[in-house]
PDB file of N, CA and C in Angstrom:
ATOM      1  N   UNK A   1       5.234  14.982  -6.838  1.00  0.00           N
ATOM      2  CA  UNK A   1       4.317  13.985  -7.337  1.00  0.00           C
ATOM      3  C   UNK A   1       2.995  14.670  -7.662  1.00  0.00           C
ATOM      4  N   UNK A   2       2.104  14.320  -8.647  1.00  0.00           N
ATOM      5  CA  UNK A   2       1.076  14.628  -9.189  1.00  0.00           C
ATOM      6  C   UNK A   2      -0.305  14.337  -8.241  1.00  0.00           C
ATOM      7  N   UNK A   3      -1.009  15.055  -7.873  1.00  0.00           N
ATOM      8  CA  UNK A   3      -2.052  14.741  -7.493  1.00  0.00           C
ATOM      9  C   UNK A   3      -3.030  13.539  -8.465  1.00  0.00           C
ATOM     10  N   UNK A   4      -3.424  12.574  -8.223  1.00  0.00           N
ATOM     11  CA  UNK A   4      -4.747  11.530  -8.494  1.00  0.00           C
ATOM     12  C   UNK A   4      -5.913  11.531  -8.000  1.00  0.00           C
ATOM     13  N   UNK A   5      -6.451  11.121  -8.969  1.00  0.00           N
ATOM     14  CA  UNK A   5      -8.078  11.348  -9.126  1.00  0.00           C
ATOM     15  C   UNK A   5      -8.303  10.221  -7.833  1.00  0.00           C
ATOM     16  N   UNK A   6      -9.504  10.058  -7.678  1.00  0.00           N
ATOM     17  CA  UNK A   6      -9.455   9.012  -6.706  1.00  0.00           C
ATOM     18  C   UNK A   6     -10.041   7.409  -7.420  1.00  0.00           C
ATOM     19  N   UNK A   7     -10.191   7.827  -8.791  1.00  0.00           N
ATOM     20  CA  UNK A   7     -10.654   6.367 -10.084  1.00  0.00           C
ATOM     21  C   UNK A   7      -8.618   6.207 -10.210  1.00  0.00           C
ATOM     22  N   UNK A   8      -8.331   7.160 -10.002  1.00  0.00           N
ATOM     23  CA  UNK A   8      -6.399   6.048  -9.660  1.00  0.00           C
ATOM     24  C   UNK A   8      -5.940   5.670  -8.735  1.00  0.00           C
ATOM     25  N   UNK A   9      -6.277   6.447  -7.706  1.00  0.00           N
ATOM     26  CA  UNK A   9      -5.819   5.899  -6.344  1.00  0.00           C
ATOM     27  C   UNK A   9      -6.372   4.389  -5.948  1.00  0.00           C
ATOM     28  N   UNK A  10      -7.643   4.020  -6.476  1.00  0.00           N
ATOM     29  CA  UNK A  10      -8.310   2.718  -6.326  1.00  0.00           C
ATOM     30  C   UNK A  10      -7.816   2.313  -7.165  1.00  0.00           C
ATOM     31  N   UNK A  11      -7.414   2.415  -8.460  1.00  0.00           N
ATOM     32  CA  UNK A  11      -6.820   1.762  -9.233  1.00  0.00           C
ATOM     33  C   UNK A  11      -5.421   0.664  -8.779  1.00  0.00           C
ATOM     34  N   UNK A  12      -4.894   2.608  -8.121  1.00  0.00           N
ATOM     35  CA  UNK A  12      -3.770   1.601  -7.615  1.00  0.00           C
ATOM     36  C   UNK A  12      -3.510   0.953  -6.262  1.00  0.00           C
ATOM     37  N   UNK A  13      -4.558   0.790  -5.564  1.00  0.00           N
ATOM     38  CA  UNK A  13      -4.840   0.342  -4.217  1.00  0.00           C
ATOM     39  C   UNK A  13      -5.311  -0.912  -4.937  1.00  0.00           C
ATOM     40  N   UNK A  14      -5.737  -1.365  -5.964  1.00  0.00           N
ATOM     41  CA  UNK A  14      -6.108  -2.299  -6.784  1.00  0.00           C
ATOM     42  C   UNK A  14      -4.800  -3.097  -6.671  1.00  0.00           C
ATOM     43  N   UNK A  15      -3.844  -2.699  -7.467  1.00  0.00           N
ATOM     44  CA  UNK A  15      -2.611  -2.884  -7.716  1.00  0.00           C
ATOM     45  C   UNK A  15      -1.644  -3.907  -6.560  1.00  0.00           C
ATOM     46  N   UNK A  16      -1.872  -2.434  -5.594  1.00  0.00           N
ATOM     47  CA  UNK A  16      -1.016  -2.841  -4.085  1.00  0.00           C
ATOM     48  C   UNK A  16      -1.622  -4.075  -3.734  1.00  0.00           C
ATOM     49  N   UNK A  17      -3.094  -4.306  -3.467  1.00  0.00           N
ATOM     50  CA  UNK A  17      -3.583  -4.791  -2.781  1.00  0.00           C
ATOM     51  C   UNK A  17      -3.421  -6.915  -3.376  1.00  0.00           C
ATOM     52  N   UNK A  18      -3.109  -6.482  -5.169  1.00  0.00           N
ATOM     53  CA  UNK A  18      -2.788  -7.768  -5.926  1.00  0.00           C
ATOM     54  C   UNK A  18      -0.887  -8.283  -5.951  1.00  0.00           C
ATOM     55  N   UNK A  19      -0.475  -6.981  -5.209  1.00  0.00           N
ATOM     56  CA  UNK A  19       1.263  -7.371  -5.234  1.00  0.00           C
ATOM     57  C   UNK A  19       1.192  -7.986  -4.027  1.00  0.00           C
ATOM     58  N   UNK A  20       0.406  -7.884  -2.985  1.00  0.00           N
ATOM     59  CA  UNK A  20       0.649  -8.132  -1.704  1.00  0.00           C
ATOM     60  C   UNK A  20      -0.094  -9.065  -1.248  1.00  0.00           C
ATOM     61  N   UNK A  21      -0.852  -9.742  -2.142  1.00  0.00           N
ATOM     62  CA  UNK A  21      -1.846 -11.086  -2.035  1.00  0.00           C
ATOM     63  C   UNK A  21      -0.716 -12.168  -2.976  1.00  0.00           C
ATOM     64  N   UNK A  22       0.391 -11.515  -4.264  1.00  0.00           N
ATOM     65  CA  UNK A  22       1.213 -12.811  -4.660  1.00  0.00           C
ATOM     66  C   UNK A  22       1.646 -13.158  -4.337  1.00  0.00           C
ATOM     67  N   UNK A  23       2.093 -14.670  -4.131  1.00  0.00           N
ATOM     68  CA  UNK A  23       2.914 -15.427  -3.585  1.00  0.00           C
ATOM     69  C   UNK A  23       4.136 -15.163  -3.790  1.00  0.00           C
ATOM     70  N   UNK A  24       4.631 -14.606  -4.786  1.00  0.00           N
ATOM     71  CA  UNK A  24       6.221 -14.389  -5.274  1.00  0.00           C
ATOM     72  C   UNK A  24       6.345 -13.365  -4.321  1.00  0.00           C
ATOM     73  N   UNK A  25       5.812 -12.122  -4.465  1.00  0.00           N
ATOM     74  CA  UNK A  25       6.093 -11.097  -3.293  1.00  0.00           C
ATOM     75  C   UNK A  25       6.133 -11.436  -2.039  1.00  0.00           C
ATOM     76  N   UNK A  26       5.138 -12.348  -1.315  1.00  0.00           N
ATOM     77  CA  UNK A  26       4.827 -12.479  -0.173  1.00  0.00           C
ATOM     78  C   UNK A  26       6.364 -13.733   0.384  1.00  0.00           C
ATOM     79  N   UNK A  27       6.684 -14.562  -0.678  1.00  0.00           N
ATOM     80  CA  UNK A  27       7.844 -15.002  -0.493  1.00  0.00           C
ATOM     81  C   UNK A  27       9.268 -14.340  -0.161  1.00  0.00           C
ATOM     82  N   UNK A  28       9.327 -13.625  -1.810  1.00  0.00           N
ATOM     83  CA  UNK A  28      10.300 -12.304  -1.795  1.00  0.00           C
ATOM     84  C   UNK A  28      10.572 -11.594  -0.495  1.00  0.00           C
ATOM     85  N   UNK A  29       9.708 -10.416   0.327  1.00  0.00           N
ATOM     86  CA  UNK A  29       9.905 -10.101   1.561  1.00  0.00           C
ATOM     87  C   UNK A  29       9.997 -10.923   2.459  1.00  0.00           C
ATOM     88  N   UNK A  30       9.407 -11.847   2.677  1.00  0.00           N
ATOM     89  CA  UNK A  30       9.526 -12.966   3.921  1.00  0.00           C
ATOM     90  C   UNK A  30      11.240 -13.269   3.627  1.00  0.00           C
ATOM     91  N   UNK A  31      11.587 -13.732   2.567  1.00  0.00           N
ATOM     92  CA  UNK A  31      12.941 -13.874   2.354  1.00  0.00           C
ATOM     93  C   UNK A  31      13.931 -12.905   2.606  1.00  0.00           C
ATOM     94  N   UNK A  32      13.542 -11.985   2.243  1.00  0.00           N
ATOM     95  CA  UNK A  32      14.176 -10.977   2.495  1.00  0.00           C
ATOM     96  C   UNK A  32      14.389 -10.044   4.113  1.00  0.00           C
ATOM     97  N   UNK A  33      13.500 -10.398   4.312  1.00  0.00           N
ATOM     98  CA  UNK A  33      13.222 -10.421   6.296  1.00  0.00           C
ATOM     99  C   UNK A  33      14.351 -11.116   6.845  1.00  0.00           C
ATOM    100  N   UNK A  34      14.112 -12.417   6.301  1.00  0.00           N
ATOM    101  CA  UNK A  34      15.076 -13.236   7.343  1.00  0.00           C
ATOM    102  C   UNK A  34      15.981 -13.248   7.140  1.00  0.00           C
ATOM    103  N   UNK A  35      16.610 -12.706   5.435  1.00  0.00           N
ATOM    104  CA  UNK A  35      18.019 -12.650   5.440  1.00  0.00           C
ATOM    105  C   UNK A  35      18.895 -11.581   6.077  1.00  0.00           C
ATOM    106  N   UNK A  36      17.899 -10.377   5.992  1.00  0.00           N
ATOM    107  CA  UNK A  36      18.201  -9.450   6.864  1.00  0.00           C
ATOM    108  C   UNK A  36      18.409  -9.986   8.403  1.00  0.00           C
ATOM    109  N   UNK A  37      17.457 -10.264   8.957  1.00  0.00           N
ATOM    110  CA  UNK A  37      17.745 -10.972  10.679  1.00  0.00           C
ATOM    111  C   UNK A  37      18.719 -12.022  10.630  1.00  0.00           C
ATOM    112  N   UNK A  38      19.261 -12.847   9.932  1.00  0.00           N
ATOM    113  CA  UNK A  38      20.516 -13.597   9.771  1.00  0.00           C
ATOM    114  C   UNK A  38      21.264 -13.047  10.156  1.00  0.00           C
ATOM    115  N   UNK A  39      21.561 -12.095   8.749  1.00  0.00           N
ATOM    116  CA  UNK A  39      22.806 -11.151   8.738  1.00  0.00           C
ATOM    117  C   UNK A  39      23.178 -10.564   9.609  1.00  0.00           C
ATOM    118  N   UNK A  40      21.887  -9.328  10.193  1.00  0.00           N
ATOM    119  CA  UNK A  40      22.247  -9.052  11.675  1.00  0.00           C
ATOM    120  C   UNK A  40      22.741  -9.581  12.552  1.00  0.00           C
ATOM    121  N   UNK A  41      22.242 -10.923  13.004  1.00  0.00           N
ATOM    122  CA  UNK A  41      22.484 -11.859  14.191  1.00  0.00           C
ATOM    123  C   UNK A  41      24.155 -12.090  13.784  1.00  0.00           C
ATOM    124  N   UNK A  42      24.395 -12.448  12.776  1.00  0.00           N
ATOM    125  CA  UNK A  42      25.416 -13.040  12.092  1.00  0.00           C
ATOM    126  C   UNK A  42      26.783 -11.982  12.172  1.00  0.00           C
ATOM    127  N   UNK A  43      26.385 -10.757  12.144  1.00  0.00           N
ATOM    128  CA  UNK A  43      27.211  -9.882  11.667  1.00  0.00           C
ATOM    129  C   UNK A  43      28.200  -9.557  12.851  1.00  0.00           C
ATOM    130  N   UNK A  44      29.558  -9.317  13.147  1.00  0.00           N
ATOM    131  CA  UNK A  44      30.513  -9.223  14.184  1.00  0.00           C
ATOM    132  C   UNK A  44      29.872  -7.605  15.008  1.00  0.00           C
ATOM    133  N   UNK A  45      29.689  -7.797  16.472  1.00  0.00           N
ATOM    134  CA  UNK A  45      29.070  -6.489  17.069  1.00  0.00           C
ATOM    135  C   UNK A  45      30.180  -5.080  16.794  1.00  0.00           C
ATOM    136  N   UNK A  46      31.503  -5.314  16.646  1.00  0.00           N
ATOM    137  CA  UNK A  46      32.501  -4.675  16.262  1.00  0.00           C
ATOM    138  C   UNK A  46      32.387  -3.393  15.020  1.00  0.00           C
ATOM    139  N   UNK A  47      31.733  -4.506  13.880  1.00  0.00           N
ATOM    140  CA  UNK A  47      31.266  -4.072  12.894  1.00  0.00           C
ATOM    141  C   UNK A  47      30.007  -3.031  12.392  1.00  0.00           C
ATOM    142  N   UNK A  48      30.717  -2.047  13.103  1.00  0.00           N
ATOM    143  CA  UNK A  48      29.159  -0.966  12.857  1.00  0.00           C
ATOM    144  C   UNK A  48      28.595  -0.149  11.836  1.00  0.00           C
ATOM    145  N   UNK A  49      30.001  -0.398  10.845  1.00  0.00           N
ATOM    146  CA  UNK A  49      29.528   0.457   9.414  1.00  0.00           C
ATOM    147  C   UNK A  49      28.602  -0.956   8.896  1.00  0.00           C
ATOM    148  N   UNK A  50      28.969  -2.229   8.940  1.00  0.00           N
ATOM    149  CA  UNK A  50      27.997  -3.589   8.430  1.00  0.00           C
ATOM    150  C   UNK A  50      26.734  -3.323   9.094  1.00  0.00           C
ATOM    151  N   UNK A  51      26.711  -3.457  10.312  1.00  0.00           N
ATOM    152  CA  UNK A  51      25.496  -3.633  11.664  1.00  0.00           C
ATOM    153  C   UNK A  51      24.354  -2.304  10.711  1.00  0.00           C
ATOM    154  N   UNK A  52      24.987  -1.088  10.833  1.00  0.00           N
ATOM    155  CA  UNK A  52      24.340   0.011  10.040  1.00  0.00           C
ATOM    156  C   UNK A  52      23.926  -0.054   8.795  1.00  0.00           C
ATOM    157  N   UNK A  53      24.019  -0.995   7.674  1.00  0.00           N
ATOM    158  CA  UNK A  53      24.014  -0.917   6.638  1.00  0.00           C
ATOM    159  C   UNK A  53      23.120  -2.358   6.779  1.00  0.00           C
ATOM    160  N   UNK A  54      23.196  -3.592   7.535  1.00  0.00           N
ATOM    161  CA  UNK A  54      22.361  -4.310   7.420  1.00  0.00           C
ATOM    162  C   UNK A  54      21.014  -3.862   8.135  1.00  0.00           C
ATOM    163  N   UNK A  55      21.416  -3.024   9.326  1.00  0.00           N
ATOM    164  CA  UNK A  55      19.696  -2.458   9.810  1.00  0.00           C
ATOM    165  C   UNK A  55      18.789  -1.450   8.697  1.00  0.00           C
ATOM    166  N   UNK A  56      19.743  -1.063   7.918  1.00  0.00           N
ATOM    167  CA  UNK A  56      19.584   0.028   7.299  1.00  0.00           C
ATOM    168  C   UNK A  56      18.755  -0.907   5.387  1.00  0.00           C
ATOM    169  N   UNK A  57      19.018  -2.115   5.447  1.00  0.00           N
ATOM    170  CA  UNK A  57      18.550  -3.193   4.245  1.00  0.00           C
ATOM    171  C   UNK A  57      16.910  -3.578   5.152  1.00  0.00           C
ATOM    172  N   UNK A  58      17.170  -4.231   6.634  1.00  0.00           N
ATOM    173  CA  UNK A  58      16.056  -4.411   7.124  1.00  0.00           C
ATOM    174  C   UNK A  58      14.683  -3.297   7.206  1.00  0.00           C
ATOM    175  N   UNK A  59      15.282  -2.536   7.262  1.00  0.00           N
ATOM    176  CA  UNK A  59      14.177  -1.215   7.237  1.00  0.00           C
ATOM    177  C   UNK A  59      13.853  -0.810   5.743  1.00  0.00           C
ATOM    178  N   UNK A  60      14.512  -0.830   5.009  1.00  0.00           N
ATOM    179  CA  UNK A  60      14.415  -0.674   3.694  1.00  0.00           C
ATOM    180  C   UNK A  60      13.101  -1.595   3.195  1.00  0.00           C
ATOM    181  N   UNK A  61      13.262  -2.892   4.024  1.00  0.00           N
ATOM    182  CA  UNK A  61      12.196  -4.227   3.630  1.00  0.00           C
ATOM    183  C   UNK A  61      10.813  -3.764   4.287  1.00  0.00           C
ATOM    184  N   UNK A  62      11.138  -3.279   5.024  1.00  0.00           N
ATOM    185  CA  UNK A  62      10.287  -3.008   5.662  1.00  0.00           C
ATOM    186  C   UNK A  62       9.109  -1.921   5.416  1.00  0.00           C
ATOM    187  N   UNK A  63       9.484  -0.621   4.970  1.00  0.00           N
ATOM    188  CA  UNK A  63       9.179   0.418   4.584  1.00  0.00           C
ATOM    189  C   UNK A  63       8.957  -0.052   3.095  1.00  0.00           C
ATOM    190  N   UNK A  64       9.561  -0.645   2.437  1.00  0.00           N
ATOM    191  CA  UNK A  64       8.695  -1.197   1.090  1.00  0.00           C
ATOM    192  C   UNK A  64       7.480  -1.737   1.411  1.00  0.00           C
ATOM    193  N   UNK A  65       7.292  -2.442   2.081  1.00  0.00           N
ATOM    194  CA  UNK A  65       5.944  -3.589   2.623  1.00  0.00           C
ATOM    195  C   UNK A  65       4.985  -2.066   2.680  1.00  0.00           C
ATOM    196  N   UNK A  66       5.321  -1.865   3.778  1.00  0.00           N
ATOM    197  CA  UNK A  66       4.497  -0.508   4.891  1.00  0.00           C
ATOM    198  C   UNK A  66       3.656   0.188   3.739  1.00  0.00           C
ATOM    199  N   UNK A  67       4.437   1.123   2.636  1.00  0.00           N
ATOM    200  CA  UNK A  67       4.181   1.603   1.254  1.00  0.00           C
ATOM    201  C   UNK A  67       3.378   1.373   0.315  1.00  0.00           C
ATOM    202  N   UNK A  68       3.309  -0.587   0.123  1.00  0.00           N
ATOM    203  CA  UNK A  68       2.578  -1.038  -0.351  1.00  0.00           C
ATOM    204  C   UNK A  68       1.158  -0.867   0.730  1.00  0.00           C
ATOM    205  N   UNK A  69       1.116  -1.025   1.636  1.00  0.00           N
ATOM    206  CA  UNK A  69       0.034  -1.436   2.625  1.00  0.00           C
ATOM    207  C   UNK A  69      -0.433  -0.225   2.569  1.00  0.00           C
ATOM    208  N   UNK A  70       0.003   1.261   2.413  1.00  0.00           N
ATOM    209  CA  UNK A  70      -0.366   2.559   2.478  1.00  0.00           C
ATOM    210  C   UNK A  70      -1.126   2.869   1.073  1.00  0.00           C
ATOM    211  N   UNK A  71      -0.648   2.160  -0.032  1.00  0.00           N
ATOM    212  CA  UNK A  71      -1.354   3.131  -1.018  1.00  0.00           C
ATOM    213  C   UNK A  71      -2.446   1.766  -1.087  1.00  0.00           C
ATOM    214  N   UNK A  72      -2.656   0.369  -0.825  1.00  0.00           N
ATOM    215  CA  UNK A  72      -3.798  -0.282  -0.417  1.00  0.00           C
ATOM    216  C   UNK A  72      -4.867   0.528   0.073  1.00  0.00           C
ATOM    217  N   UNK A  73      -4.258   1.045   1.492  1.00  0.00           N
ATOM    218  CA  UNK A  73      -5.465   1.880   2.469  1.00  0.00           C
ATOM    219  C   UNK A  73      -5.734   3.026   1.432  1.00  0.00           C
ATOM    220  N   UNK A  74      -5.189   4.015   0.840  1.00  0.00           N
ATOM    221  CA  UNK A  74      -5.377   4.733   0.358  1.00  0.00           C
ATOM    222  C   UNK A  74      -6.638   4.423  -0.624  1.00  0.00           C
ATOM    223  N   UNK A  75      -6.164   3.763  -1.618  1.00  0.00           N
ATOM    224  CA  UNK A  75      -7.195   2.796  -2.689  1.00  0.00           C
ATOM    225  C   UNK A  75      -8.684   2.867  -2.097  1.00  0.00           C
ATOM    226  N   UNK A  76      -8.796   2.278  -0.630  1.00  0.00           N
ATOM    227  CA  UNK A  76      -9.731   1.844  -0.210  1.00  0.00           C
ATOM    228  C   UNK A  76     -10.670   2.960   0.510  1.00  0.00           C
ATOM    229  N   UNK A  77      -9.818   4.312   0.740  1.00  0.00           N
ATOM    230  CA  UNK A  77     -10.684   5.079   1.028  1.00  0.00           C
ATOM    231  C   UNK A  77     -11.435   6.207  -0.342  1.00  0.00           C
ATOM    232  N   UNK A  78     -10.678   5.454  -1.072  1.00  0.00           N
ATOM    233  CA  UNK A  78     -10.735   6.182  -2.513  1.00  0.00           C
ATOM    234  C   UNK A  78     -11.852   5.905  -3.290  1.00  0.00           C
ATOM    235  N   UNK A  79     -12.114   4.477  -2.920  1.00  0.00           N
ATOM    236  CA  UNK A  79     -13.082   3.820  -3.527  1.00  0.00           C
ATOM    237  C   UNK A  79     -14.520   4.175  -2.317  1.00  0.00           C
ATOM    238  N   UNK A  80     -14.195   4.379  -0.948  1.00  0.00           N
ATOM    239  CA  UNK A  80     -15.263   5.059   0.039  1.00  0.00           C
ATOM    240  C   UNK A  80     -15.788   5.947  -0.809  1.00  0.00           C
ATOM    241  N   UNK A  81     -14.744   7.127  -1.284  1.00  0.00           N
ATOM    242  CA  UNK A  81     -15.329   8.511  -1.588  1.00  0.00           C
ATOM    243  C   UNK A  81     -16.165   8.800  -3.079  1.00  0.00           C
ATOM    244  N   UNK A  82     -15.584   7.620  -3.810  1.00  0.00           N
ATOM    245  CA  UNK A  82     -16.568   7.311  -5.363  1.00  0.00           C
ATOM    246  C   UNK A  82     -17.784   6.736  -4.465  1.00  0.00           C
ATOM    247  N   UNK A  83     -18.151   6.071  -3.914  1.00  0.00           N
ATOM    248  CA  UNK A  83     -19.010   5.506  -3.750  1.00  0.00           C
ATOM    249  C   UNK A  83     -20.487   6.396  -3.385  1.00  0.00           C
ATOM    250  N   UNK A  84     -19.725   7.453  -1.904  1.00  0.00           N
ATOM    251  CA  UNK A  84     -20.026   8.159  -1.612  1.00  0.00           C
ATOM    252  C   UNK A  84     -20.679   9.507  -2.691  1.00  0.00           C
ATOM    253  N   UNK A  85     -19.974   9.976  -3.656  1.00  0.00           N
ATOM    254  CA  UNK A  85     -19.869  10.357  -4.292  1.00  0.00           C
ATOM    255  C   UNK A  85     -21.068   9.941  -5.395  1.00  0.00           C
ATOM    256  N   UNK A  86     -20.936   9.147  -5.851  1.00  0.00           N
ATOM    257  CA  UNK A  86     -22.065   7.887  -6.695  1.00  0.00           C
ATOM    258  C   UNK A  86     -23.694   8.106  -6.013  1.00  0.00           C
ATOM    259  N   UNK A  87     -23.882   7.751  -4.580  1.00  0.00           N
ATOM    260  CA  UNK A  87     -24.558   7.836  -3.909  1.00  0.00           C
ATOM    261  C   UNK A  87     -25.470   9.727  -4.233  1.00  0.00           C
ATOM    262  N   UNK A  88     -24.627  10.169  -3.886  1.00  0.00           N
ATOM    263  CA  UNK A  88     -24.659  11.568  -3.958  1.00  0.00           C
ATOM    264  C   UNK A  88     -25.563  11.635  -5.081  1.00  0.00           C
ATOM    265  N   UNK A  89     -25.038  11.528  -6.258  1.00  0.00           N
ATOM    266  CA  UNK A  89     -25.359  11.812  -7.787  1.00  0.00           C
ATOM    267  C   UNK A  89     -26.767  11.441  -7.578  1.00  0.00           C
ATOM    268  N   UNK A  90     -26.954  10.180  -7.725  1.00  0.00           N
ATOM    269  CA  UNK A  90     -28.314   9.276  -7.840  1.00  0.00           C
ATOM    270  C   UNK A  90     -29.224  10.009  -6.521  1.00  0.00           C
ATOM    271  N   UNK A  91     -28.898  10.133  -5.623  1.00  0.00           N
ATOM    272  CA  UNK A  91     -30.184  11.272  -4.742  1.00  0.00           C
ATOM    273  C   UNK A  91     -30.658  11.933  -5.308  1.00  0.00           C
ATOM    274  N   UNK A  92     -29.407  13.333  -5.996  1.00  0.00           N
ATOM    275  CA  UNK A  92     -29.682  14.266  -6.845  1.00  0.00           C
ATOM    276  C   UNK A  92     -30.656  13.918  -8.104  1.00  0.00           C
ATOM    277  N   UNK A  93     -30.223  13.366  -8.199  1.00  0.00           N
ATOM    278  CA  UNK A  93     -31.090  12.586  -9.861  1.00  0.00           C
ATOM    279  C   UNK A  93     -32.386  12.373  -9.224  1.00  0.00           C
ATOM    280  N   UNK A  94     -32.584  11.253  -8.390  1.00  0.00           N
ATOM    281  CA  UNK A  94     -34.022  11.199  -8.016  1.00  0.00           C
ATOM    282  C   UNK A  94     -34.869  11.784  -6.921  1.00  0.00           C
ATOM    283  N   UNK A  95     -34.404  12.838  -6.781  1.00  0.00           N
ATOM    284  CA  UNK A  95     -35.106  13.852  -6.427  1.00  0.00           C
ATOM    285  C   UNK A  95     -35.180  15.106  -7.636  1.00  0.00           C
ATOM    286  N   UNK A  96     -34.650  15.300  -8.454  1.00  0.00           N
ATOM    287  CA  UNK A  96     -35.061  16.185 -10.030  1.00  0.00           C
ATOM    288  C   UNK A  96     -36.141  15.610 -10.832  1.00  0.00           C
ATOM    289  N   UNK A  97     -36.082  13.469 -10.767  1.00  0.00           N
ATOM    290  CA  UNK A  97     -36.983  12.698 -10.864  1.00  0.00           C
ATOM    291  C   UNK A  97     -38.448  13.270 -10.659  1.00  0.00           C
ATOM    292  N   UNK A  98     -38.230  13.162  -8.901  1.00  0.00           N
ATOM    293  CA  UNK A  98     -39.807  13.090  -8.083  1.00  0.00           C
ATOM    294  C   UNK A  98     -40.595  14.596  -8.485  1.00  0.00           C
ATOM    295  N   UNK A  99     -39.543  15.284  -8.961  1.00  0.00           N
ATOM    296  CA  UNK A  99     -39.311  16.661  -8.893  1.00  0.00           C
ATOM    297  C   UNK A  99     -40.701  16.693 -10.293  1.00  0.00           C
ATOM    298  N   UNK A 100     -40.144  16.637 -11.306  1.00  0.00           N
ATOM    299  CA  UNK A 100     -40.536  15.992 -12.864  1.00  0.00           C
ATOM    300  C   UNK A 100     -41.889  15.908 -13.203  1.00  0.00           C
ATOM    301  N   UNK A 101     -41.842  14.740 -12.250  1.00  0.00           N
ATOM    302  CA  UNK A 101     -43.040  13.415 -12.596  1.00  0.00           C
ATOM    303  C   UNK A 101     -44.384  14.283 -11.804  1.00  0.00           C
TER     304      UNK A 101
END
């Protein structure tokens, strides 16, 4: 994977942060949660190639969510370091200013 600037990483912490505030998504996994815990509950204890393959859908749901929530945080420290960064500039500037005048 390509390294990003940190004007993309907020971009896409932008992104994450609007998939995981929609209602369709926030439905979608919730749905998808419980069909997973159904299934499990549901599934014969016998059955361990199923049991494995439905824990193995639940974690899948799961680690999608997590992913989203990671490149969120990411975003958000991304947008720390522009800021930071921003901050920086404008000191520099007005002190070349005071410097000037």
């Amino acid at each position: 994977m390509t390294e990003r600037t940190d004007q993309q990483q907020s971009d896409l912490g932008l992104y994450a942060r609007q998939a995981l505030d929609n209602p369709a998504v926030i439905d979608a996994l919730a749905r998808m949660k419980a069909e997973c815990d159904a299934a499990i509950k549901e599934c014969p204890i016998r059955d361990t190639e199923g049991l494995t393959l439905l824990v193995q859908a639940a974690r899948i749901t799961a680690k999608f969510e997590g992913v989203l929530l990671g490149i969120f945080e990411n975003g958000k420290m991304a947008n720390a370091r522009i800021q930071i960064n921003s901050e920086r500039k404008e000191s520099r500037l007005s002190r070349l200013a005071k410097r000037v005048s």
